[in-house]
C-alpha atoms as a PDB file:
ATOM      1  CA  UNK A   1     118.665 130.898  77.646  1.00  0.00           C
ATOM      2  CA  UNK A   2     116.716 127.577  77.160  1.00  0.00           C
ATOM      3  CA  UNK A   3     113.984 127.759  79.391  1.00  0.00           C
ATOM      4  CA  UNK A   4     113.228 124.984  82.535  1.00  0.00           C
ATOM      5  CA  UNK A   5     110.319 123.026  81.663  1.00  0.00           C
ATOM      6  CA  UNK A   6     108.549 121.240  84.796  1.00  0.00           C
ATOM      7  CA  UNK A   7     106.163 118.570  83.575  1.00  0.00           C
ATOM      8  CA  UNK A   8     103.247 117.249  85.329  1.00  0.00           C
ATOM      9  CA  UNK A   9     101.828 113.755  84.874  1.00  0.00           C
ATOM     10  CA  UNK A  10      98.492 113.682  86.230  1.00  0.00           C
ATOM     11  CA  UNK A  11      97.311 117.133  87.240  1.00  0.00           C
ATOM     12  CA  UNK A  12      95.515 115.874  90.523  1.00  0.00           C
ATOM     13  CA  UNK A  13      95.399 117.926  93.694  1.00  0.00           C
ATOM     14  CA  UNK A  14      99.198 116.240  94.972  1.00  0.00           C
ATOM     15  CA  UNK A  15     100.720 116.443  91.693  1.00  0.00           C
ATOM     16  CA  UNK A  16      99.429 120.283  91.813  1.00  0.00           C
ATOM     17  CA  UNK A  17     100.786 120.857  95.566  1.00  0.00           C
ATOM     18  CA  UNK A  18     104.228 119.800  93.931  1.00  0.00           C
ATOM     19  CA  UNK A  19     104.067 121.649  90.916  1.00  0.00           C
ATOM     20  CA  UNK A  20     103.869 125.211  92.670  1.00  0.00           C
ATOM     21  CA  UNK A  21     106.249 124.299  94.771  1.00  0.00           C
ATOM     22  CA  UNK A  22     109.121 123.755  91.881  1.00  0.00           C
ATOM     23  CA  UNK A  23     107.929 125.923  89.191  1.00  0.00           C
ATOM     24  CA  UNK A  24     108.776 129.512  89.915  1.00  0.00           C
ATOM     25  CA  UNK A  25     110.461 130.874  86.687  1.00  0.00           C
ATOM     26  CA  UNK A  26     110.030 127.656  84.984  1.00  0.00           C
ATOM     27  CA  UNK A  27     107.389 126.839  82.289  1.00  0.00           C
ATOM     28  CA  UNK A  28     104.927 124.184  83.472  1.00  0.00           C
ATOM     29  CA  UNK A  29     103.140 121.006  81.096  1.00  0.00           C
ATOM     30  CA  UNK A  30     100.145 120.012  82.364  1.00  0.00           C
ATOM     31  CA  UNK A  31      99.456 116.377  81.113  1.00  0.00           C
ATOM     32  CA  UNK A  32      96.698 114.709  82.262  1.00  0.00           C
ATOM     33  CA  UNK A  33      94.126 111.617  80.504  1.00  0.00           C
ATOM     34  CA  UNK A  34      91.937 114.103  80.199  1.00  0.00           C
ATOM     35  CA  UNK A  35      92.067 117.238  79.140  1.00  0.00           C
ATOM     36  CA  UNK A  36      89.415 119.029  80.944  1.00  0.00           C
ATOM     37  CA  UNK A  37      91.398 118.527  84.037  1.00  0.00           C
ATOM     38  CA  UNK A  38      94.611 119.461  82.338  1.00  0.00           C
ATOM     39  CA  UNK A  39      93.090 122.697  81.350  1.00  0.00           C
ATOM     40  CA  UNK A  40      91.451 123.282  84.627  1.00  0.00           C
ATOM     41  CA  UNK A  41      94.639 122.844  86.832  1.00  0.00           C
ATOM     42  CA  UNK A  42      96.437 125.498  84.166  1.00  0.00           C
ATOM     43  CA  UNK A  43      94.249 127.876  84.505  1.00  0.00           C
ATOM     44  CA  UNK A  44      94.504 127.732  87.861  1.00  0.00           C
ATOM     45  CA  UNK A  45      98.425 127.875  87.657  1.00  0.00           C
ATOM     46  CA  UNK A  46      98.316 131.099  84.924  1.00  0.00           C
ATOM     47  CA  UNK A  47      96.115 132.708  87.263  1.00  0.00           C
ATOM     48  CA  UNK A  48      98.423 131.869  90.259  1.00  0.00           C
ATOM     49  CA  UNK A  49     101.340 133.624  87.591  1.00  0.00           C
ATOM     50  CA  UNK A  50     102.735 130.554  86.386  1.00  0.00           C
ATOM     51  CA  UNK A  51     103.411 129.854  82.700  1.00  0.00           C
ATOM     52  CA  UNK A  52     101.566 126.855  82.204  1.00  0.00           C
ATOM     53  CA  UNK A  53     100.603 124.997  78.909  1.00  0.00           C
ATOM     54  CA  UNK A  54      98.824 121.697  78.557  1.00  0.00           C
ATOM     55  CA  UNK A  55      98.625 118.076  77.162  1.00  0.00           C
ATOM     56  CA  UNK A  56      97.086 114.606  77.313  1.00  0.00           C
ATOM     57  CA  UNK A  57      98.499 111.522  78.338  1.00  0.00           C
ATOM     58  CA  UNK A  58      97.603 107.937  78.676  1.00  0.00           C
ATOM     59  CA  UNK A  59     100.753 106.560  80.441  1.00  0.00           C
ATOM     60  CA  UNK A  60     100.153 102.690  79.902  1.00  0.00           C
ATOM     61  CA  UNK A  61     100.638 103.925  76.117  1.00  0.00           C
ATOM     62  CA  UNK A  62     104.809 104.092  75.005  1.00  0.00           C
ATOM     63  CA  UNK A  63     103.268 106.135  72.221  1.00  0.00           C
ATOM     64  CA  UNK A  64     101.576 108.683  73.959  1.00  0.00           C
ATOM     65  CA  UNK A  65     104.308 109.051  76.574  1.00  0.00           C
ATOM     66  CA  UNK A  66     106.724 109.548  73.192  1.00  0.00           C
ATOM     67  CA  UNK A  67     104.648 112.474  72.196  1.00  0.00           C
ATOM     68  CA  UNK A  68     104.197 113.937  75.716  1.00  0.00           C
ATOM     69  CA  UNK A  69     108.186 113.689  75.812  1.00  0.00           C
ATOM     70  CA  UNK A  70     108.263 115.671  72.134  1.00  0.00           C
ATOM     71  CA  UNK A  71     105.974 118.240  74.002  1.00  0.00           C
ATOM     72  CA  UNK A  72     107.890 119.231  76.523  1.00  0.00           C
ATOM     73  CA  UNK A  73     111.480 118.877  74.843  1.00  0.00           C
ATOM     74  CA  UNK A  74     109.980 121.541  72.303  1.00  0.00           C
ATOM     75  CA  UNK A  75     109.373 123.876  74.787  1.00  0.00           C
ATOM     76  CA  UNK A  76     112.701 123.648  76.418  1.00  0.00           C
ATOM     77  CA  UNK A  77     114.974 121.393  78.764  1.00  0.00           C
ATOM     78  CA  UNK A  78     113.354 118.772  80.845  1.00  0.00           C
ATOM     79  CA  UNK A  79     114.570 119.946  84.308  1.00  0.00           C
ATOM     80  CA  UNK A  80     111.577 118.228  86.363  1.00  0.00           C
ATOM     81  CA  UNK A  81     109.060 116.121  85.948  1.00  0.00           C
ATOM     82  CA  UNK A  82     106.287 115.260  88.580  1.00  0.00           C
ATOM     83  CA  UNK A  83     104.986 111.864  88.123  1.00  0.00           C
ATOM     84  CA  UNK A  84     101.440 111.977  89.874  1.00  0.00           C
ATOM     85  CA  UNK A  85      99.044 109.215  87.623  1.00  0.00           C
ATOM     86  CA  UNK A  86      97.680 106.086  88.976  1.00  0.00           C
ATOM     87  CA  UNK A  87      95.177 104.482  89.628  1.00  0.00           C
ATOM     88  CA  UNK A  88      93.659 103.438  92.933  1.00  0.00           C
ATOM     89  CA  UNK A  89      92.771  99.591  94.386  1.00  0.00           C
ATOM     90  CA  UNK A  90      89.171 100.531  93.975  1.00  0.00           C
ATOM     91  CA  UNK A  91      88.766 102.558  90.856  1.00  0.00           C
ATOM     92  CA  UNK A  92      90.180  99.097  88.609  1.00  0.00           C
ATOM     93  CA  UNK A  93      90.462  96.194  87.915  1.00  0.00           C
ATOM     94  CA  UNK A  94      94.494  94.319  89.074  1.00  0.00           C
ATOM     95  CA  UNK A  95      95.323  94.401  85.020  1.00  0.00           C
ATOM     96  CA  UNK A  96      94.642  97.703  84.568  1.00  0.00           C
ATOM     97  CA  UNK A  97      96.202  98.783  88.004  1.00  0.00           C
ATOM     98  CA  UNK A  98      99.336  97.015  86.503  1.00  0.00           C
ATOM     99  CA  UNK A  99      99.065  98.659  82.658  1.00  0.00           C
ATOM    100  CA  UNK A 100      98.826 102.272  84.203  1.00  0.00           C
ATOM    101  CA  UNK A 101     100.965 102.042  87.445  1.00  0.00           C
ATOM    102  CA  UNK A 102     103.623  99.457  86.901  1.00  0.00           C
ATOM    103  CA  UNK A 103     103.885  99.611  83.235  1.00  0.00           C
ATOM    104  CA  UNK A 104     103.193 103.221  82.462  1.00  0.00           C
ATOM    105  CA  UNK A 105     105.643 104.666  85.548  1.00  0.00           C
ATOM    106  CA  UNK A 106     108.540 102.676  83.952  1.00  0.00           C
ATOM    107  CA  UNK A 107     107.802 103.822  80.386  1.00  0.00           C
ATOM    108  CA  UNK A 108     107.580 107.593  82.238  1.00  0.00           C
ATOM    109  CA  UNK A 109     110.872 106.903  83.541  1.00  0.00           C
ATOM    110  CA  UNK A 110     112.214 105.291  80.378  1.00  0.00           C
ATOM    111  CA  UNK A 111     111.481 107.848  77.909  1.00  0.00           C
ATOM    112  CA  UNK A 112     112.254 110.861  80.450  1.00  0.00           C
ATOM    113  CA  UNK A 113     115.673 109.466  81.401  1.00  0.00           C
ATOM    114  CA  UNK A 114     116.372 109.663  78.328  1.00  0.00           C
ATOM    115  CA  UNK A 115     116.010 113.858  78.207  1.00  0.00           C
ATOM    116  CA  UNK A 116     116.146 115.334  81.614  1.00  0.00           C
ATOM    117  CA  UNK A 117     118.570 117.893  81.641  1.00  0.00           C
ATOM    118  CA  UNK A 118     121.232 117.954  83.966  1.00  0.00           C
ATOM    119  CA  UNK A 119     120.941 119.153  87.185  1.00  0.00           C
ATOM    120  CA  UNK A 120     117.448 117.846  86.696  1.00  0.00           C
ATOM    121  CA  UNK A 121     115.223 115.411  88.781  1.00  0.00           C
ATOM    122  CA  UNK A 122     112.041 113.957  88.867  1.00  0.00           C
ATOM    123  CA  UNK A 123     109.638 112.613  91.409  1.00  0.00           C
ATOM    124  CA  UNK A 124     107.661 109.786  91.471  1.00  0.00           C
ATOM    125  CA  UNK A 125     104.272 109.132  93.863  1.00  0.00           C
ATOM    126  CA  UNK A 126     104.301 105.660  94.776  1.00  0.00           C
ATOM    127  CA  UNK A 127     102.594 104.810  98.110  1.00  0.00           C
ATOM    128  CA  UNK A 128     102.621 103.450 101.667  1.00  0.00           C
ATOM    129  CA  UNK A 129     101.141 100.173  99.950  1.00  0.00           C
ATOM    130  CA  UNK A 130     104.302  99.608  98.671  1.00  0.00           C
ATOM    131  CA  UNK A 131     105.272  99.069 102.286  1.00  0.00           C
ATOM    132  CA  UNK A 132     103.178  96.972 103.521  1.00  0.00           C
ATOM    133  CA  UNK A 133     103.284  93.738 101.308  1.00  0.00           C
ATOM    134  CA  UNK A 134     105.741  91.057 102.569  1.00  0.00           C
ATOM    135  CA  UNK A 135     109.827  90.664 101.488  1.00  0.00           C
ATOM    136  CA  UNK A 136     109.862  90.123  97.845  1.00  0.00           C
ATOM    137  CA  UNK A 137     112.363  87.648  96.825  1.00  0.00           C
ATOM    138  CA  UNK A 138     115.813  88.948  95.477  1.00  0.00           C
ATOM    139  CA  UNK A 139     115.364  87.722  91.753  1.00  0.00           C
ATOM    140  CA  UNK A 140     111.857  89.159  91.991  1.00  0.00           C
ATOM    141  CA  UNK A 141     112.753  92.473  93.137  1.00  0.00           C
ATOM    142  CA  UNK A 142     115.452  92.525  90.194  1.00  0.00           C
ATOM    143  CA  UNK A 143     112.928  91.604  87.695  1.00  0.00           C
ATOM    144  CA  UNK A 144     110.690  94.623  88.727  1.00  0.00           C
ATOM    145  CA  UNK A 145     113.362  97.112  88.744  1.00  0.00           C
ATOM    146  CA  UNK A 146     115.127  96.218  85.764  1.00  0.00           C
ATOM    147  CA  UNK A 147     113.247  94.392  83.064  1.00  0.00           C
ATOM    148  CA  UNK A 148     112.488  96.246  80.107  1.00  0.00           C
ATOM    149  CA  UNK A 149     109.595  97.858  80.505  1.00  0.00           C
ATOM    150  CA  UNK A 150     107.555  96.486  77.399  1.00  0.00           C
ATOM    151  CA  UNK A 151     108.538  92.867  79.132  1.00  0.00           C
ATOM    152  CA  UNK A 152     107.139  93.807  82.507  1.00  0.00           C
ATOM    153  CA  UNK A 153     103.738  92.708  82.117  1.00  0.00           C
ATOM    154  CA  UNK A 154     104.831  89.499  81.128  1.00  0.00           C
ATOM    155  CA  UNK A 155     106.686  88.825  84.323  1.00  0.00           C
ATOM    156  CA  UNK A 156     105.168  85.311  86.022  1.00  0.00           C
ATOM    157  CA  UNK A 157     104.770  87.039  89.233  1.00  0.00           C
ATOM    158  CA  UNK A 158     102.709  89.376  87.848  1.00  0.00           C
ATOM    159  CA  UNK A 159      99.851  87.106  85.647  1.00  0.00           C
ATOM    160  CA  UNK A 160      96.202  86.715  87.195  1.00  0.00           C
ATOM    161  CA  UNK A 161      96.738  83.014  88.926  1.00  0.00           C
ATOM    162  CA  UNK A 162      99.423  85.267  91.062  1.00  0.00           C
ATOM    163  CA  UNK A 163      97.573  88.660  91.432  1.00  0.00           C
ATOM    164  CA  UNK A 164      94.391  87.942  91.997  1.00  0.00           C
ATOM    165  CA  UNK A 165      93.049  91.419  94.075  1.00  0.00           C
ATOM    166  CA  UNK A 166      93.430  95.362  92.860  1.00  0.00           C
ATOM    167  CA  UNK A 167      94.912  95.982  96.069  1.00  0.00           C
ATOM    168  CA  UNK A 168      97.864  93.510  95.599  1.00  0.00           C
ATOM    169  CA  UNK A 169      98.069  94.810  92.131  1.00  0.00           C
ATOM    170  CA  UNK A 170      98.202  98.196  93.504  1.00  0.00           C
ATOM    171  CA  UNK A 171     100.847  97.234  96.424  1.00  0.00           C
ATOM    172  CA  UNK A 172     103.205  95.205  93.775  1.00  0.00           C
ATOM    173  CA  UNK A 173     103.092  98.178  91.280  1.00  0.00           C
ATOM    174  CA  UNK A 174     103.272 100.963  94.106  1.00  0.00           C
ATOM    175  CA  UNK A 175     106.725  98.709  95.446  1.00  0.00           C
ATOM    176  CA  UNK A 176     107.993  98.304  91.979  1.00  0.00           C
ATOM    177  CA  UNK A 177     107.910 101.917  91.524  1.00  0.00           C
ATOM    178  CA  UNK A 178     110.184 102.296  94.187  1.00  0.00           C
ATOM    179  CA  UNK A 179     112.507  99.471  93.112  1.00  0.00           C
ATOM    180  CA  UNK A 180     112.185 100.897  89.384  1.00  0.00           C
ATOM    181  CA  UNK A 181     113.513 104.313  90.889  1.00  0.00           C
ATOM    182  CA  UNK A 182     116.329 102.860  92.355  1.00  0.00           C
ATOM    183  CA  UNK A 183     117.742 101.195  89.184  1.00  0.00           C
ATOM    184  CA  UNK A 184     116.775 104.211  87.205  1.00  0.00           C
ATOM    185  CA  UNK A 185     118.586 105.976  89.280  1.00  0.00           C
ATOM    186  CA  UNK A 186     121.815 104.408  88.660  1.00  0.00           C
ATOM    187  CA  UNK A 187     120.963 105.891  84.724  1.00  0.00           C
ATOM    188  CA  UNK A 188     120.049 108.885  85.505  1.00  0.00           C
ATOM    189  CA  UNK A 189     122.874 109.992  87.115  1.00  0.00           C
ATOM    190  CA  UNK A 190     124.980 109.298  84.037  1.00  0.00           C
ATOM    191  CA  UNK A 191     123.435 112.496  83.029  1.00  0.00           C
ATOM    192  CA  UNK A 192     123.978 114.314  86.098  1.00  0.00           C
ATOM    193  CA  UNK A 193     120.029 114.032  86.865  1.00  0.00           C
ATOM    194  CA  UNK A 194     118.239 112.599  90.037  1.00  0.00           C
ATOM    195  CA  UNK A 195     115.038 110.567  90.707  1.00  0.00           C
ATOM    196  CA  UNK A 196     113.176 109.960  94.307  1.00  0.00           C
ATOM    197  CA  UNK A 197     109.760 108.190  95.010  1.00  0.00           C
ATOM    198  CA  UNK A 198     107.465 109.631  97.627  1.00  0.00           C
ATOM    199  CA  UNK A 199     104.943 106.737  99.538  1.00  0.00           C
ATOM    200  CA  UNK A 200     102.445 108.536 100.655  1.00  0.00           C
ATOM    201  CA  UNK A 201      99.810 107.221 103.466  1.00  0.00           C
ATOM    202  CA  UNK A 202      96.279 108.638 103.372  1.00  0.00           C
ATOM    203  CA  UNK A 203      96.500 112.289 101.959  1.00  0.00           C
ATOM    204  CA  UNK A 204      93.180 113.962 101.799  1.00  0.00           C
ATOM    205  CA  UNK A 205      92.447 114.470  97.910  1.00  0.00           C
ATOM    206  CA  UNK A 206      88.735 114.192  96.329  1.00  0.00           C
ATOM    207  CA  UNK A 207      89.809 110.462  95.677  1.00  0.00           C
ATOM    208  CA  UNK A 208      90.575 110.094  99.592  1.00  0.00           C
ATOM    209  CA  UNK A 209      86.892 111.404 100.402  1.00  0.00           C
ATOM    210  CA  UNK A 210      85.588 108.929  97.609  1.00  0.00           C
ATOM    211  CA  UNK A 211      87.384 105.648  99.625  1.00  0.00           C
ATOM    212  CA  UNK A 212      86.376 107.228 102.869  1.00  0.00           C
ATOM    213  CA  UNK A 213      82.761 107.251 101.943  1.00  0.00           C
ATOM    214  CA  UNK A 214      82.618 104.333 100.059  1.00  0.00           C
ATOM    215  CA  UNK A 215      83.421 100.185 101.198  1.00  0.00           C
ATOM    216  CA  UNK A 216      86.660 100.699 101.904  1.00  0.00           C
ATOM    217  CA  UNK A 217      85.898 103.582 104.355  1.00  0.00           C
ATOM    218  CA  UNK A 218      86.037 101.992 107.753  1.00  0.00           C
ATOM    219  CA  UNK A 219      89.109 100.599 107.382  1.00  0.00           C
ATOM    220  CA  UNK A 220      90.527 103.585 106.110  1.00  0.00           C
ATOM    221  CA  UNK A 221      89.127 105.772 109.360  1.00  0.00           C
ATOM    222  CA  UNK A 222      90.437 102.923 111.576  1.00  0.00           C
ATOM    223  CA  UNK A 223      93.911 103.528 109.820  1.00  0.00           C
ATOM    224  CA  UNK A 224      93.872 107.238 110.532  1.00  0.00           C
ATOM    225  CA  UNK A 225      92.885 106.358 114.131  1.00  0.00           C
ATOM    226  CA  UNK A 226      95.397 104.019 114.949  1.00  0.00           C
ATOM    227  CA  UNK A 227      98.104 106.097 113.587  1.00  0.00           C
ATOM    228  CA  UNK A 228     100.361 107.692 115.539  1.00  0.00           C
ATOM    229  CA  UNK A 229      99.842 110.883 114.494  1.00  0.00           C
ATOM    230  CA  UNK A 230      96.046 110.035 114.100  1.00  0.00           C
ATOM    231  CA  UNK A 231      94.941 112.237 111.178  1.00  0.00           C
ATOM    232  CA  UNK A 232      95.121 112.087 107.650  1.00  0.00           C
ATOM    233  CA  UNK A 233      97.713 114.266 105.314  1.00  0.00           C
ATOM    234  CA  UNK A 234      97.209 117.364 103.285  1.00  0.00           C
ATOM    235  CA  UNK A 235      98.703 117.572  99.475  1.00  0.00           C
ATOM    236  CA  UNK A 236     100.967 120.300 100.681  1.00  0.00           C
ATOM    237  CA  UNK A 237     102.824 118.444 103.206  1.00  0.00           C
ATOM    238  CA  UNK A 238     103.848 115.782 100.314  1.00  0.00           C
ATOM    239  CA  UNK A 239     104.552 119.154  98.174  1.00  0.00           C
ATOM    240  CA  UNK A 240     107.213 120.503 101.307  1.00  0.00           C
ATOM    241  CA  UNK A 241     109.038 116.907 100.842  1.00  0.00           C
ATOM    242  CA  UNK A 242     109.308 117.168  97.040  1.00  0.00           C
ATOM    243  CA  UNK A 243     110.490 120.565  96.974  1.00  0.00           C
ATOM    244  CA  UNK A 244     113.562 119.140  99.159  1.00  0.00           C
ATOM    245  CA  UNK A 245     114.184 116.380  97.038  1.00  0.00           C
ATOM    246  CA  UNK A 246     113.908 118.795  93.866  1.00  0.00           C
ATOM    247  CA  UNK A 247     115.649 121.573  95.009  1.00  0.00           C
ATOM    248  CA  UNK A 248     119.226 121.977  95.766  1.00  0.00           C
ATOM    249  CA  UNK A 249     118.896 121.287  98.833  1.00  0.00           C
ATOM    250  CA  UNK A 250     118.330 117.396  97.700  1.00  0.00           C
ATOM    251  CA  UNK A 251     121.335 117.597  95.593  1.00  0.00           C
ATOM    252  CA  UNK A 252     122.379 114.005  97.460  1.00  0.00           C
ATOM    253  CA  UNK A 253     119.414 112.142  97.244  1.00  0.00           C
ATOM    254  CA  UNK A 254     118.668 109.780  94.038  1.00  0.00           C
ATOM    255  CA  UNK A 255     117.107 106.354  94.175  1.00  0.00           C
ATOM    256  CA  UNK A 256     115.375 107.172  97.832  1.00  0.00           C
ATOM    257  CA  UNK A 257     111.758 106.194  98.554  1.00  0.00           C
ATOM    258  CA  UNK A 258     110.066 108.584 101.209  1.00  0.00           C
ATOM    259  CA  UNK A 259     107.647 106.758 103.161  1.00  0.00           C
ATOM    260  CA  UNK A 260     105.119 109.779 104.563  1.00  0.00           C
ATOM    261  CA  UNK A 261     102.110 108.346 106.214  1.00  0.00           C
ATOM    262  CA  UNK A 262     101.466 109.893 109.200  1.00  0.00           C
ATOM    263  CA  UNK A 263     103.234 106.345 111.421  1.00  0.00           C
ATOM    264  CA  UNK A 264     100.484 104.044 109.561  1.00  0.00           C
ATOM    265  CA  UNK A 265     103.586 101.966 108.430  1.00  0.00           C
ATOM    266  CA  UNK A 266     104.775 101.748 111.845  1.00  0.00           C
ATOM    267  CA  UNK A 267     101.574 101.245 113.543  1.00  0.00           C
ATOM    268  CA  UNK A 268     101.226  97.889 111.080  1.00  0.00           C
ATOM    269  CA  UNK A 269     104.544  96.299 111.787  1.00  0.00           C
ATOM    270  CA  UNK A 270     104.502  97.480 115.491  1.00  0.00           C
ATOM    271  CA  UNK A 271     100.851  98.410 116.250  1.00  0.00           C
ATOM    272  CA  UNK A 272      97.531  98.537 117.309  1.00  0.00           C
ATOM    273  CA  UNK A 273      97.280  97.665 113.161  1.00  0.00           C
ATOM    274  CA  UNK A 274      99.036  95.154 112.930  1.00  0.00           C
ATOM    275  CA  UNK A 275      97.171  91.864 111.781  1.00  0.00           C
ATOM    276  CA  UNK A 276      96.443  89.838 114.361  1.00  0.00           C
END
């Protein structure tokens, strides 16, 4: 038979968590910007007994994503991909944050819609960011969901005079990953395939440690604190609620956004964190 492919887009330590999860019996591409990682994380899957191969990626490129896509089709059916790259409020600057999570996420979803199997499904990461920037506007959540991707960037709402921060950058992008989803969705199913984003809040990854250390760290401990369930996540816990959405199990779930953040959401709207 043609064999399962799983592909992972950036091989950090949540993308990983999924990947063992929903990769039993399937063979696993490892894609990552750089390929020291890549091979890293495979080696670490091979020895765990997965098949595992590898691949670089720079997801703001259409080209590269085209090749990544040629990869994986080669070495058998696109039944899941794991769609784990970003970049963070404080490792870039709002452009950038837009190129790589806004752009490149609906390129991913582009070119993989068009050769997940059926019966396959993919998962994006977004964040709880998404959730916390105010009602977008009808027409503009329409315009982030459904413009062609190579027109996104162009969007009004999204030039420097309107996003002037990386964390709005990062909050648009994270919410137009979600709304993306949702109208990808709708394409997806046409060939009996699913897609789901994940939000998480803080999950405790070597990039988590870097914010907590560094400027952004005391309002990140202050979010943990005033959460209701007042700690931080672990990559495995976001791994349980992709294997659901992934498995058979989430058979009925496409175009969903899973907010998991611990009540940090909550705590905002209705909280000791909410802006005063």
């Amino acid at each position: 038979q043609n064999q399962h492919v799983i592909v992972l887009i950036g091989a950090g330590l949540i993308g990983q968590a999924i990947t063992r999860r929903v990769s039993a019996g399937k063979k696993v591409l490892v894609a990552d910007l750089r390929q020291e990682t890549a091979d890293a994380v495979a080696e670490t899957l091979l020895n765990a007994g997965f098949e595992a191969t590898t691949a670089t990626v720079d997801v703001s490129s259409r080209a590269s994503i085209q090749t990544l896509v040629k990869s994986a089709t080669k070495l058998g059916d696109v039944f899941g991909v794991v769609h784990a790259a970003g970049v963070s409020p404080s490792q870039a600057s709002p452009q950038t944050i837009l190129s790589v999570d806004l752009y490149g996420t609906a390129v991913v979803l582009e070119e993989f819609g068009n050769v997940i199997a059926r019966g396959g499904s993919a998962v994006v990461i977004a964040s709880q960011s998404g959730h916390r920037i105010g009602a977008l506007t009808a027409e503009e959540n329409k315009l982030l969901a459904t413009t062609p991707a190579d027109e996104l960037l162009k969007l009004p709402m999204l030039q420097p005079d309107q996003v002037k921060d990386s964390l709005h950058a990062y909050q648009l992008s994270k919410r137009g990953n979600s709304l993306r989803v949702m109208a990808e969705a709708v394409r997806w199913g046409k060939r009996g395939a699913r897609v789901n984003t994940i939000s998480p809040g803080i999950i405790i990854t070597p990039l988590a440690r870097d914010e907590l250390k560094g400027p952004r760290g005391e309002g990140y401990r202050r979010m943990i604190d005033h959460s209701p369930m007042g700690r931080a996540g672990v990559p495995d816990e976001v791994g349980n609620v992709a294997a659901l959405l992934m498995s058979e199990e989430g058979a009925f779930i496409t175009g969903s956004d899973f907010l998991m953040d611990g009540g940090v959401t909550a705590s905002y709207f209705f909280g000791e964190l909410a802006p005063k």
